[in-house]
N, C-alpha and C. Protein backbone atom coordinates (compact mmCIF):
# COMPACT_ATOMS: atom_id res chain seq x y z
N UNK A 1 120.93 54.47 -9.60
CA UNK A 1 119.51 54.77 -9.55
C UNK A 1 119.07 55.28 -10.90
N UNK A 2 117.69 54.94 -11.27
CA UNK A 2 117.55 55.15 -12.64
C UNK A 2 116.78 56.60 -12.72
N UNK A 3 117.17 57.28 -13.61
CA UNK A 3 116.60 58.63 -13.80
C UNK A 3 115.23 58.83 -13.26
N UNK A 4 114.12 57.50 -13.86
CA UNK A 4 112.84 57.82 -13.85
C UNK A 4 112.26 57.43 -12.10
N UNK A 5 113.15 56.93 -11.55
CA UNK A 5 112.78 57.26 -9.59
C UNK A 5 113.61 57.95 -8.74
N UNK A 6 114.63 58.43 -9.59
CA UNK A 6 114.95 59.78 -8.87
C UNK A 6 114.06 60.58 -8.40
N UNK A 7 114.10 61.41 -7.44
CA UNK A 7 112.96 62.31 -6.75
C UNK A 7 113.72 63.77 -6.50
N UNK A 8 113.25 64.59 -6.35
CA UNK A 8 113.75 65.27 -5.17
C UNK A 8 112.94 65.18 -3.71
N UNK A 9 113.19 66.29 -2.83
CA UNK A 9 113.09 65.73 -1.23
C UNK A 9 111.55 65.89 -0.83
N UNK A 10 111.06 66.79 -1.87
CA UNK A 10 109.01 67.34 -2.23
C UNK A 10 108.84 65.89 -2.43
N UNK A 11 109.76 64.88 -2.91
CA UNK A 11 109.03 63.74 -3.34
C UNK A 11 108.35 63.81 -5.07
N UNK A 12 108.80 64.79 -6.07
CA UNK A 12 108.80 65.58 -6.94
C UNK A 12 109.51 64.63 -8.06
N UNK A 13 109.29 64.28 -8.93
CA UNK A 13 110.60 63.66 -10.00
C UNK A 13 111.45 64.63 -10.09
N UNK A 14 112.61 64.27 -10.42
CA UNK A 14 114.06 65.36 -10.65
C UNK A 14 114.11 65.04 -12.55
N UNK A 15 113.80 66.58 -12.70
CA UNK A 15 113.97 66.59 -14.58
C UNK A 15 115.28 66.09 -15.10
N UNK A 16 115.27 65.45 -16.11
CA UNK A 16 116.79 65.02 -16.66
C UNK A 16 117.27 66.10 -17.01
N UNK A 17 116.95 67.92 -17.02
CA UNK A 17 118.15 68.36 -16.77
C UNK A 17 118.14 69.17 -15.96
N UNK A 18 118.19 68.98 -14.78
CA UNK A 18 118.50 68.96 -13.29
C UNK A 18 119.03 67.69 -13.39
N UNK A 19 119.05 66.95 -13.71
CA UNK A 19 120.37 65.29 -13.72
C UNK A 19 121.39 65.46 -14.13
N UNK A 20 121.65 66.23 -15.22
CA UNK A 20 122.57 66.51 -15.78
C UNK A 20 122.94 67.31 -15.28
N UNK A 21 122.90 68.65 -14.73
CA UNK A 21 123.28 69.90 -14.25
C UNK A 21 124.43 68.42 -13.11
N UNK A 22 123.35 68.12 -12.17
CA UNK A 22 123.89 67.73 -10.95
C UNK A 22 125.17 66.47 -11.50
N UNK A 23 124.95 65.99 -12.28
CA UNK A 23 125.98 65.24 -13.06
C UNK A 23 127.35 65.84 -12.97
N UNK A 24 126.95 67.21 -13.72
CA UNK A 24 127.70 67.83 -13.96
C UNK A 24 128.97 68.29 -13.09
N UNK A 25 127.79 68.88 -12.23
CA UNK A 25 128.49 69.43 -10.72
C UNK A 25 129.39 68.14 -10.15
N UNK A 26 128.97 67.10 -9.98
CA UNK A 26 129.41 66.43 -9.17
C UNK A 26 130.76 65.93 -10.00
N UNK A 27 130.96 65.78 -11.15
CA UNK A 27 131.90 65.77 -11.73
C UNK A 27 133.57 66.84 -11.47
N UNK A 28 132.82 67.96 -11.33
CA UNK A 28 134.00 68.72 -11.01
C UNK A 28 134.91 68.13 -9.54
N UNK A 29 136.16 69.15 -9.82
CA UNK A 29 136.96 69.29 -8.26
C UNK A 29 136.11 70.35 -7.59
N UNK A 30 136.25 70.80 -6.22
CA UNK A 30 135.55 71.48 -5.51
C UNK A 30 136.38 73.14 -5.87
N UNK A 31 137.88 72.77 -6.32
CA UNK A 31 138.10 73.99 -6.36
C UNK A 31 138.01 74.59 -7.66
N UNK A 32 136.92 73.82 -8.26
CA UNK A 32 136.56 73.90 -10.11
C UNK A 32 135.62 74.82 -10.09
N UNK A 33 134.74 74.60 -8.89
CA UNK A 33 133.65 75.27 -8.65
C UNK A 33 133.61 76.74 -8.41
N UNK A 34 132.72 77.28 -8.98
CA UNK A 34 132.79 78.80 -8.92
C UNK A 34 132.09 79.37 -7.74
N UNK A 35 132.30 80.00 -6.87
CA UNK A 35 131.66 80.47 -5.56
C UNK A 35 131.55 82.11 -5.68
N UNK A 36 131.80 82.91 -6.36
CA UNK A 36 132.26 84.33 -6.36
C UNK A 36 130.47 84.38 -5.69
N UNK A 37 129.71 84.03 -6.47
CA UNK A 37 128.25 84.80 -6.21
C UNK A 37 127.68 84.43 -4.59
N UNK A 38 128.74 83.63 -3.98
CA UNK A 38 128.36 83.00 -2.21
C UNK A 38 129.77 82.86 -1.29
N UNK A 39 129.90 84.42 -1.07
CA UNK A 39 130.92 84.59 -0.48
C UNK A 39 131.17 83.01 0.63
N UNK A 40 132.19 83.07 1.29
CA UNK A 40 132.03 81.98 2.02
C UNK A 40 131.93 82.71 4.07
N UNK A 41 131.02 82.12 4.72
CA UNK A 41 130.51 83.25 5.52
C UNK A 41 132.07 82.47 6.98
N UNK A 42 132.32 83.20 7.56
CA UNK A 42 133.21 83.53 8.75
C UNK A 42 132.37 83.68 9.86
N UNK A 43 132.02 84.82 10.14
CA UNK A 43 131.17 85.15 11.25
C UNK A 43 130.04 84.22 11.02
N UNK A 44 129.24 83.66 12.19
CA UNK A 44 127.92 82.69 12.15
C UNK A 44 127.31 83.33 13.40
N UNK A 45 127.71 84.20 14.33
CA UNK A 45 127.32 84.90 15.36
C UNK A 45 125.70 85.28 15.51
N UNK A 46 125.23 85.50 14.20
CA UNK A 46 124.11 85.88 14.09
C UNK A 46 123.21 84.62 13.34
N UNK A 47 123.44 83.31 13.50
CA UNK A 47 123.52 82.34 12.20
C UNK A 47 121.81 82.14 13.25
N UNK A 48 120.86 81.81 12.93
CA UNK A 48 119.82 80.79 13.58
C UNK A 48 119.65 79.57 12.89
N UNK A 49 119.51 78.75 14.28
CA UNK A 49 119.78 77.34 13.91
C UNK A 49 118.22 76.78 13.47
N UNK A 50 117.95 75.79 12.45
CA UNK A 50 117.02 75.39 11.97
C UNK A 50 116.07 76.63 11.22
N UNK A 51 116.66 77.57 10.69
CA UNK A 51 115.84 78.27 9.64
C UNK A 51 115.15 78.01 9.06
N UNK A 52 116.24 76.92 7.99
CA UNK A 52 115.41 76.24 6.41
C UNK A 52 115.25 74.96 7.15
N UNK A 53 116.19 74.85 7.74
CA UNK A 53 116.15 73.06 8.40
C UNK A 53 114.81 72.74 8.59
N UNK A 54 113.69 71.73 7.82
CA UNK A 54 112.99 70.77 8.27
C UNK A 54 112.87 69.75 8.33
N UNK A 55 112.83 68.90 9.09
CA UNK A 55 113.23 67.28 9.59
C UNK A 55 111.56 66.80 8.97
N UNK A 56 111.98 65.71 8.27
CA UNK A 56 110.91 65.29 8.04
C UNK A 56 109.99 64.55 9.19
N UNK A 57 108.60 64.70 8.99
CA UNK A 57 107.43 64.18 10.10
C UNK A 57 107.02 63.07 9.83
N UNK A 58 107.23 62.05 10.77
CA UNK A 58 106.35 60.96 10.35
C UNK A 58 105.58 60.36 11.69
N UNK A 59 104.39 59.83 11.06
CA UNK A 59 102.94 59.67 12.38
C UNK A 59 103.99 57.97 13.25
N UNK A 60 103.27 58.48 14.69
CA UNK A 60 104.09 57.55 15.65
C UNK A 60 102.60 57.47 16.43
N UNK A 61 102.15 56.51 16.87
CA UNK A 61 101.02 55.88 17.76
C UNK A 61 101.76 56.25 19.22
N UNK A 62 101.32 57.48 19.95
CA UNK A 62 102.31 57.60 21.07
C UNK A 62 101.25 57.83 22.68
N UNK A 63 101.33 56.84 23.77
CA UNK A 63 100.94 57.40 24.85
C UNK A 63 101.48 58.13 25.63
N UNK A 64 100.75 59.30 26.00
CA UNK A 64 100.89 60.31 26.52
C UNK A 64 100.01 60.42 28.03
N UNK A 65 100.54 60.89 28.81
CA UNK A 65 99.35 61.28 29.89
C UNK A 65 98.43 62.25 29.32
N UNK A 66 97.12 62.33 29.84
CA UNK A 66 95.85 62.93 29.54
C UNK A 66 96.23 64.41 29.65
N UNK A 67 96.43 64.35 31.33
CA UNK A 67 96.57 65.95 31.17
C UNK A 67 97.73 66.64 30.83
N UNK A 68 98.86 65.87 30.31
CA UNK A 68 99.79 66.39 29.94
C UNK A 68 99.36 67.20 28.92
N UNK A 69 98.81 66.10 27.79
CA UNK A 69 97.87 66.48 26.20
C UNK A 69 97.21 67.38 26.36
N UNK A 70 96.42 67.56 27.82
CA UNK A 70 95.13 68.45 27.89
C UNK A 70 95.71 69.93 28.22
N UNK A 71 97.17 70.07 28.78
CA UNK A 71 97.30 71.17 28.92
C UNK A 71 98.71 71.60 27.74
N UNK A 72 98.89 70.97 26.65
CA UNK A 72 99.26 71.48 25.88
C UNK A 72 98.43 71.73 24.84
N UNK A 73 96.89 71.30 24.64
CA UNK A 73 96.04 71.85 23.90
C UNK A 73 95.49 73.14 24.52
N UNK A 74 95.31 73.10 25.83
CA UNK A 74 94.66 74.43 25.97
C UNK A 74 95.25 75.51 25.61
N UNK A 75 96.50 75.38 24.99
CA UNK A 75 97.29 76.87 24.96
C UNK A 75 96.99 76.86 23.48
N UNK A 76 96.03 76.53 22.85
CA UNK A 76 95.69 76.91 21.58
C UNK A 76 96.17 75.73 20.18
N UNK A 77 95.55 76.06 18.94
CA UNK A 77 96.51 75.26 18.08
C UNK A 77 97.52 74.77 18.35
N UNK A 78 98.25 73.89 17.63
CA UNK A 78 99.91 73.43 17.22
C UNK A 78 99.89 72.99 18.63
N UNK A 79 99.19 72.04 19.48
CA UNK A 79 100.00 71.50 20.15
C UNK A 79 100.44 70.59 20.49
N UNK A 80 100.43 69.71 19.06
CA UNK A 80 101.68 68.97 18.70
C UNK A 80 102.57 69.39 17.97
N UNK A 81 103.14 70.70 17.69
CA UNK A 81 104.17 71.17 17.12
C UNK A 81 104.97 71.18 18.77
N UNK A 82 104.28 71.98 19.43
CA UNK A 82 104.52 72.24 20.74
C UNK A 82 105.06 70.90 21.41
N UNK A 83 104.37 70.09 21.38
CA UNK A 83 105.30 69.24 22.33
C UNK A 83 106.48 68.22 21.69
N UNK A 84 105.92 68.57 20.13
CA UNK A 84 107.55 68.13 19.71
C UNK A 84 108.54 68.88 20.19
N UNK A 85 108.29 70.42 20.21
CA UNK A 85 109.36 71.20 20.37
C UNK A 85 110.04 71.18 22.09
N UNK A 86 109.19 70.34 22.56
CA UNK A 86 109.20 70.20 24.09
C UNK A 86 110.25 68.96 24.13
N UNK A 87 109.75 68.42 23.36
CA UNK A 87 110.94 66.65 23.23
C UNK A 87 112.48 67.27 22.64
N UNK A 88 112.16 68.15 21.77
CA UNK A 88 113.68 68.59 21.15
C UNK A 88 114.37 68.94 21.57
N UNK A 89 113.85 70.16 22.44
CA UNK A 89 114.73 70.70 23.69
C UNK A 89 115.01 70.19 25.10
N UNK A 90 114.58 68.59 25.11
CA UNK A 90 115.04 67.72 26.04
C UNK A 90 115.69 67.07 25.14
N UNK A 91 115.44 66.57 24.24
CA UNK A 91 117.12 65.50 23.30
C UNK A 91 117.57 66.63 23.48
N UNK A 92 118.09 67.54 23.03
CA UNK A 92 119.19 68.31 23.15
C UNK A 92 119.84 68.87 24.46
N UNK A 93 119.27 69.07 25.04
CA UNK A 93 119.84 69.12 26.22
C UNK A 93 120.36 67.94 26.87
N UNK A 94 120.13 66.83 26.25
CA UNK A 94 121.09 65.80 26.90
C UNK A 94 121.76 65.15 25.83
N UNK A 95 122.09 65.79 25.12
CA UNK A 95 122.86 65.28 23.69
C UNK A 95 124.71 65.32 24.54
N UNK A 96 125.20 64.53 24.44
CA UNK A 96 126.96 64.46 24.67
C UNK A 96 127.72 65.71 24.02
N UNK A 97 128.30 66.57 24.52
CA UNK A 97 129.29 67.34 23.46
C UNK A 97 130.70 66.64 23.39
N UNK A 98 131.12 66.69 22.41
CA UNK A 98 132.02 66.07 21.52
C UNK A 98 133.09 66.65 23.03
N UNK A 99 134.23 66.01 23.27
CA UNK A 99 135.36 66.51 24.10
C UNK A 99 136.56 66.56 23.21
């Protein structure tokens, strides 16, 4: 890929040196790499899932029942954040766990 359509994930050009840095990096062994300043974490007990995680959005032409729509708007703004978050926690709940 050529420097000048490299992006980053903003959709942002990536500076040639941020190319090079990452050049760089990727060049090494992993155990070349210096970690002192990011301990490596053990416990995840307290970890929340999707913090930074955002999945990118893209527009879908979708039928819906009326009052389904009508009663996830009445509960205010975002409610299509809301009923994505309604679909997520049905894929996931029927997602396979690994055996």
């Amino acid at each position: 890929m050529k420097a000048k359509s490299m992006k980053d994930r903003n959709g942002e050009p990536i500076s040639p040196d941020m190319l090079e840095q990452l050049k760089q990096l990727e060049a090494k062994r992993d155990e070349d790499i210096d970690l002192t300043d990011m301990p490596e974490v053990l416990d995840w007990s307290n970890a929340v899932r999707g913090r930074y995680y955002r999945p990118i959005k893209k527009p879908y032409s979708l039928r819906l029942d009326e009052d389904v729509v009508a009663w996830f708007k009445s509960r205010g703004d975002g409610y299509q954040t809301r009923i994505n978050a309604a679909l997520r926690e049905y894929m996931l709940s029927h997602v396979e766990k690994p055996s």
